[in-house]
Protein backbone atom coordinates (compact mmCIF):
# COMPACT_ATOMS: atom_id res chain seq x y z
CA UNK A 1 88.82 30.68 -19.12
CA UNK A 2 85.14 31.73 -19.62
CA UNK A 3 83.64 35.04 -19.69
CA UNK A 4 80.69 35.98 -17.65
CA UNK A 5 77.76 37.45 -19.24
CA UNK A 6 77.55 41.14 -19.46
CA UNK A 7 74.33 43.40 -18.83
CA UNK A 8 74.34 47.08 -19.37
CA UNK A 9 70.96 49.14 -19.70
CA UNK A 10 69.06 45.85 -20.77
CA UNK A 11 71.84 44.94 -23.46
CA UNK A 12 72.91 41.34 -22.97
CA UNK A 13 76.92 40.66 -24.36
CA UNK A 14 77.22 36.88 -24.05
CA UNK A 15 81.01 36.83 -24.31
CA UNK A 16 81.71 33.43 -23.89
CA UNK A 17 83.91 31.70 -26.03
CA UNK A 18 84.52 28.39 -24.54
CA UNK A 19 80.99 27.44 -24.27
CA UNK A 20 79.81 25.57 -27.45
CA UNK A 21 76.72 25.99 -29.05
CA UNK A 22 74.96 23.14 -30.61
CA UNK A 23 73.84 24.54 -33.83
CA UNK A 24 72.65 27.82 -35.40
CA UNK A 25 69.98 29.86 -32.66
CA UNK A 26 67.22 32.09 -34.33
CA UNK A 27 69.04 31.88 -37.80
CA UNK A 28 72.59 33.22 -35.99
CA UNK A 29 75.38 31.07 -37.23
CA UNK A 30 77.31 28.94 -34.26
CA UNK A 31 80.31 30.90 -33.20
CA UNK A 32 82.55 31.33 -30.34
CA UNK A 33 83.21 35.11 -31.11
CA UNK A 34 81.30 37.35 -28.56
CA UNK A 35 78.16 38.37 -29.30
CA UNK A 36 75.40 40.99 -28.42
CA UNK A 37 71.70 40.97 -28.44
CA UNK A 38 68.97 43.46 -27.86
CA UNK A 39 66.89 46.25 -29.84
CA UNK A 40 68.62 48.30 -31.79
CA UNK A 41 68.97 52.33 -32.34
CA UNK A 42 69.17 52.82 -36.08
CA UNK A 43 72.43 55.34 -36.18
CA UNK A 44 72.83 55.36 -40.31
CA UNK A 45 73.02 52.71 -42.61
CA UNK A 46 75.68 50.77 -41.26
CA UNK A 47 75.45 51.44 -37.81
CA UNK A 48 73.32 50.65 -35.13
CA UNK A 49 73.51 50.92 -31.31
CA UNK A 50 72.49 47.96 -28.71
CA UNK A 51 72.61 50.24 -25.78
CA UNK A 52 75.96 52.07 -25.50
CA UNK A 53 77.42 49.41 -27.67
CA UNK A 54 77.60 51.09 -31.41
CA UNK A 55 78.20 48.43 -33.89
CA UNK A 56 79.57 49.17 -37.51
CA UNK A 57 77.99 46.11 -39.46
CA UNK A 58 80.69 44.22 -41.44
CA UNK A 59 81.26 44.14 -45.24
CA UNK A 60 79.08 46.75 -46.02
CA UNK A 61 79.39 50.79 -46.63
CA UNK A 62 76.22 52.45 -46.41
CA UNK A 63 75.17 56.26 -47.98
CA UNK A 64 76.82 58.69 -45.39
CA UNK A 65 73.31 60.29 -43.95
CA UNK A 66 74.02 63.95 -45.33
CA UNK A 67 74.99 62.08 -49.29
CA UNK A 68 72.29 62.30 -52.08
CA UNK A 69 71.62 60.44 -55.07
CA UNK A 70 70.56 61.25 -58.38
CA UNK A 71 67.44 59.15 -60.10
CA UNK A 72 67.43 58.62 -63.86
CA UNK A 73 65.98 61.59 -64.40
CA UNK A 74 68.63 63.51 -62.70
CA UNK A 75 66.63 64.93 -59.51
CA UNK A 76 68.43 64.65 -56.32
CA UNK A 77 66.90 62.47 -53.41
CA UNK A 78 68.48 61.80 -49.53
CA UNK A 79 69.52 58.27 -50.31
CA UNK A 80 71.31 58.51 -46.83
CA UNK A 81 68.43 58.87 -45.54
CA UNK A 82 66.74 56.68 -47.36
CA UNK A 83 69.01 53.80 -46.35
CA UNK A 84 69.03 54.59 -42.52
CA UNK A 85 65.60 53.88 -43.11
CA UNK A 86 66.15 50.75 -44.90
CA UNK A 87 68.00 49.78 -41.75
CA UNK A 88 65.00 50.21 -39.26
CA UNK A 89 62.89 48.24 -41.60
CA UNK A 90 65.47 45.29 -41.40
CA UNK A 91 66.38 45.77 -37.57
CA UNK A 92 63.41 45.29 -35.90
CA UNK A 93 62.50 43.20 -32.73
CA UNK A 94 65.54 41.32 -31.07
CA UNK A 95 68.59 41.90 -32.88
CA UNK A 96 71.64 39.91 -32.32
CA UNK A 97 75.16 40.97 -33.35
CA UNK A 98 78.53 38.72 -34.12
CA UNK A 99 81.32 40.68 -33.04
CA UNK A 100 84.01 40.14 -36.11
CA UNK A 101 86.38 42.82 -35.07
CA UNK A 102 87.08 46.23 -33.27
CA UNK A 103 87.32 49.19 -35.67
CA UNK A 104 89.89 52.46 -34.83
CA UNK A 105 86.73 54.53 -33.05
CA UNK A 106 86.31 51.58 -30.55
CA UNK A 107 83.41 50.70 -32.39
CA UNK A 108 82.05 46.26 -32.67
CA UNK A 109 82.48 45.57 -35.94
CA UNK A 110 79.68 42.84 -36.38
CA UNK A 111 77.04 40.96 -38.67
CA UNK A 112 73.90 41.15 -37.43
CA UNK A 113 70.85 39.01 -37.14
CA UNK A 114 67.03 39.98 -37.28
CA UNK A 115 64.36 37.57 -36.63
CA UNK A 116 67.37 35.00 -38.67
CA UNK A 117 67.87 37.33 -41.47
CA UNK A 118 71.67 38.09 -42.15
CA UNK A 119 70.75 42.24 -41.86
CA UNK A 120 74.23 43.02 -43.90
CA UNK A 121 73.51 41.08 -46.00
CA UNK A 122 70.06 42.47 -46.91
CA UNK A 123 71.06 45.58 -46.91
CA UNK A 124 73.80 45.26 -49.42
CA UNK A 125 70.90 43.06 -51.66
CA UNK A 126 68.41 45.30 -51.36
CA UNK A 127 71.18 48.39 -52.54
CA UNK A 128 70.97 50.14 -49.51
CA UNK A 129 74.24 49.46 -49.12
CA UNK A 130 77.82 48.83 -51.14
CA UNK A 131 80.05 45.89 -50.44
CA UNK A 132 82.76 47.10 -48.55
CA UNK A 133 85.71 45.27 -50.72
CA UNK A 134 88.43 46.83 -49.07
CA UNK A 135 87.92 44.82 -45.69
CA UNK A 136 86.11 41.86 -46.89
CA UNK A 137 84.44 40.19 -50.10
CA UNK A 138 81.60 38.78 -48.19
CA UNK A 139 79.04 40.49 -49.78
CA UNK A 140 80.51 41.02 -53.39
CA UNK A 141 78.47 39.01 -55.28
CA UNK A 142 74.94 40.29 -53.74
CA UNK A 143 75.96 43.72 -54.87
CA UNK A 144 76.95 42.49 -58.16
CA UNK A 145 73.04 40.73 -58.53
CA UNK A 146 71.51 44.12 -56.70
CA UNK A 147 73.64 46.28 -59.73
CA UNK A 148 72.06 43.75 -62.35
CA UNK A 149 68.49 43.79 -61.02
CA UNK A 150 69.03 48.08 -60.74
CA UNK A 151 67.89 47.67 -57.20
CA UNK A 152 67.87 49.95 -54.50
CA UNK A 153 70.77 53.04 -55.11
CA UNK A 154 71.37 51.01 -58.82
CA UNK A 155 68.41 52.60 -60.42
CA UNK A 156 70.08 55.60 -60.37
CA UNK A 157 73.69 57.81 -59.84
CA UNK A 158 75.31 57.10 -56.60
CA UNK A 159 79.00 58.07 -55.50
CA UNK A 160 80.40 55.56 -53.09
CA UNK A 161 80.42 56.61 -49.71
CA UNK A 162 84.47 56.41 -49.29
CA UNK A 163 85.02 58.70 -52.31
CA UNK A 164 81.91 61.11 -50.78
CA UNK A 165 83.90 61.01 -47.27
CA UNK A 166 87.28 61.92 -49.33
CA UNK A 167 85.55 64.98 -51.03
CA UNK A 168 84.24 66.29 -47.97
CA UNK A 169 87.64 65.80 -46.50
CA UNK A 170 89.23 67.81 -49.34
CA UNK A 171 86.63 70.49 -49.55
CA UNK A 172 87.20 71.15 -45.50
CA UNK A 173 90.82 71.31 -46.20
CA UNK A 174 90.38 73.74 -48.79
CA UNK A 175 87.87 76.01 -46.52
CA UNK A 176 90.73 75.58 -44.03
CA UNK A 177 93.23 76.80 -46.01
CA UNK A 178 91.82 79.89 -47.81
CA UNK A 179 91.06 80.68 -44.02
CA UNK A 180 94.23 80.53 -43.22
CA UNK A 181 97.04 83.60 -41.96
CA UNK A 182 99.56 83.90 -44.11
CA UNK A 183 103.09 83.80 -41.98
CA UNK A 184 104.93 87.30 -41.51
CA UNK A 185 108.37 86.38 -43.53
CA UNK A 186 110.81 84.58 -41.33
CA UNK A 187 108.24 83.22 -38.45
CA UNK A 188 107.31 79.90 -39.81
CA UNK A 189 105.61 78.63 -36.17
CA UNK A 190 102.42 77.50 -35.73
CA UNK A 191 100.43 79.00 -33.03
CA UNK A 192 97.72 77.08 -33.21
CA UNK A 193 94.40 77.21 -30.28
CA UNK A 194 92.69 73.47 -29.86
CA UNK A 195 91.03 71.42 -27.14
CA UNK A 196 94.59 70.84 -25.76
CA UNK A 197 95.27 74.68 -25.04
CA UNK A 198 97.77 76.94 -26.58
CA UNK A 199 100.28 74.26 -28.76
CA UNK A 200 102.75 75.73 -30.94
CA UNK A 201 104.15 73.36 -33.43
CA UNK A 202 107.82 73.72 -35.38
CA UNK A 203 107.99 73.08 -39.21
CA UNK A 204 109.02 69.31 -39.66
CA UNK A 205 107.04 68.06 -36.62
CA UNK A 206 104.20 65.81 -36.62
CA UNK A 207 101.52 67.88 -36.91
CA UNK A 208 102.73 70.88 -38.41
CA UNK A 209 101.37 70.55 -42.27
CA UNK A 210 97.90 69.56 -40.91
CA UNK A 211 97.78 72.58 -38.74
CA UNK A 212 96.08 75.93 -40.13
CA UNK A 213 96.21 79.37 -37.89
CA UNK A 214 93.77 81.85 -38.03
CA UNK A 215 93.93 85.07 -36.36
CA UNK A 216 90.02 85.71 -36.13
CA UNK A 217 90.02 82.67 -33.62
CA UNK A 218 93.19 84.00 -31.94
CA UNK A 219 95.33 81.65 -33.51
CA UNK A 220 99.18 83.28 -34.57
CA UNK A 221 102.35 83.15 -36.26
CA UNK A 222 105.65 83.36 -34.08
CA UNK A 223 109.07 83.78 -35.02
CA UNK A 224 110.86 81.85 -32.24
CA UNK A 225 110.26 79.24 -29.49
CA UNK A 226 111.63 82.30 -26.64
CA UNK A 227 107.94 84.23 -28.38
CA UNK A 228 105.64 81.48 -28.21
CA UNK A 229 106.57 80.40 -24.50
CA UNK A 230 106.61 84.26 -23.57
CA UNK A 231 103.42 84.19 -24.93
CA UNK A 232 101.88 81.19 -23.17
CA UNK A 233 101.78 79.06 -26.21
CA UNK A 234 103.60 75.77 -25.46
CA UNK A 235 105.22 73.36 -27.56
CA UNK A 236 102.73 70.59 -28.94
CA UNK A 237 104.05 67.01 -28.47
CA UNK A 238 106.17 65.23 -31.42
């Protein structure tokens, strides 16, 4: 069955996948996966927007825009920054993106084409980027000549992104729980306040460990289901 064209805000998705294409079209390698062209919205270094379509580019992890780098002298410069910017210097003109999968925001996970220039690729050469090994190995070995020519990020300190996204994790969690109320002795429920109302959640239940109360925001300790409902707390879903 084939798959009409799709046009939304002057963003073309030709999803077609039983039409063949005879060849590779402005340097974009034949393929049946969908695929979506127009100019792009620079997000951060791996992430651009055609439209309302965000695309993560594939096999690449960029510096989160908030991270900094150290240079061989030891000063601290934006190198988030600086490779957002890397992007809009690649990603100009007509872009076109190769969906390759869906990540778990909804985002197109996608290489990306400019003016027949592989832009993950480039970005990863250029070390703007990391390879991102963990999903694919497509871009290993031009990290691995971008860390021998001390290109980019190499020419100084830089903590991959994934292990700057777990720190920040773990240094919220830790803010989170030195902000926590301590439970009165013998009331071990959670009454916790979030975008879903009043939830209280049981010890053992799903999202009980993750949960933190704090009183300042209204948040409170009960000592039995019978005090929570009276109290128009209900119970959170398992």
């Amino acid at each position: 069955m084939a798959f009409p064209s799709v046009k939304t805000g002057g963003l073309e998705a030709a999803q077609s996948p039983n039409v063949a294409v005879s060849g590779p079209q402005n340097g974009v390698p034949q393929s049946n996966e969908p695929r979506f062209t127009g100019a792009a919205r620079i997000i951060d270094g791996d992430t651009l927007a055609l439209g309302e379509v965000k695309i993560r580019l594939h096999g690449i992890d960029a510096p989160e825009i908030a991270q900094t780098c150290s240079d061989m002298h030891g000063a601290i410069w934006t190198c988030g920054q600086w490779s957002k910017a890397a992007l809009e210097r690649l990603a100009t003109g007509t872009i076109t993106c190769v969906q390759k999968d869906i990540d778990r925001y909804g985002r197109i996970v996608g290489t990306c084409f400019a003016q027949g220039v592989d832009v993950n690729a480039a970005m990863v050469a250029k070390g703007a980027a990391f390879a991102y090994a963990q999903y694919s190995r497509d871009y290993v070995s031009h990290e691995v000549q971008a860390r021998r020519m001390a290109v980019g990020m190499w020419r100084s300190g830089v903590q991959a992104p994934s292990e700057y996204r777990s720190d920040k994790r773990a240094a919220t969690q830790a803010r989170q729980a030195a902000a926590e109320t301590p439970s009165p002795k013998g009331c071990t429920i959670k009454g916790n306040i979030s975008k879903s109302g009043r939830l209280y959640h049981l010890p053992g239940s799903r999202w009980y460990d993750g949960t933190r109360i704090n009183e300042g925001q209204g948040e409170r300790w009960f000592c039995s289901e019978k005090d929570a409902k009276s109290a128009g707390w209900r119970a959170a879903r398992s």
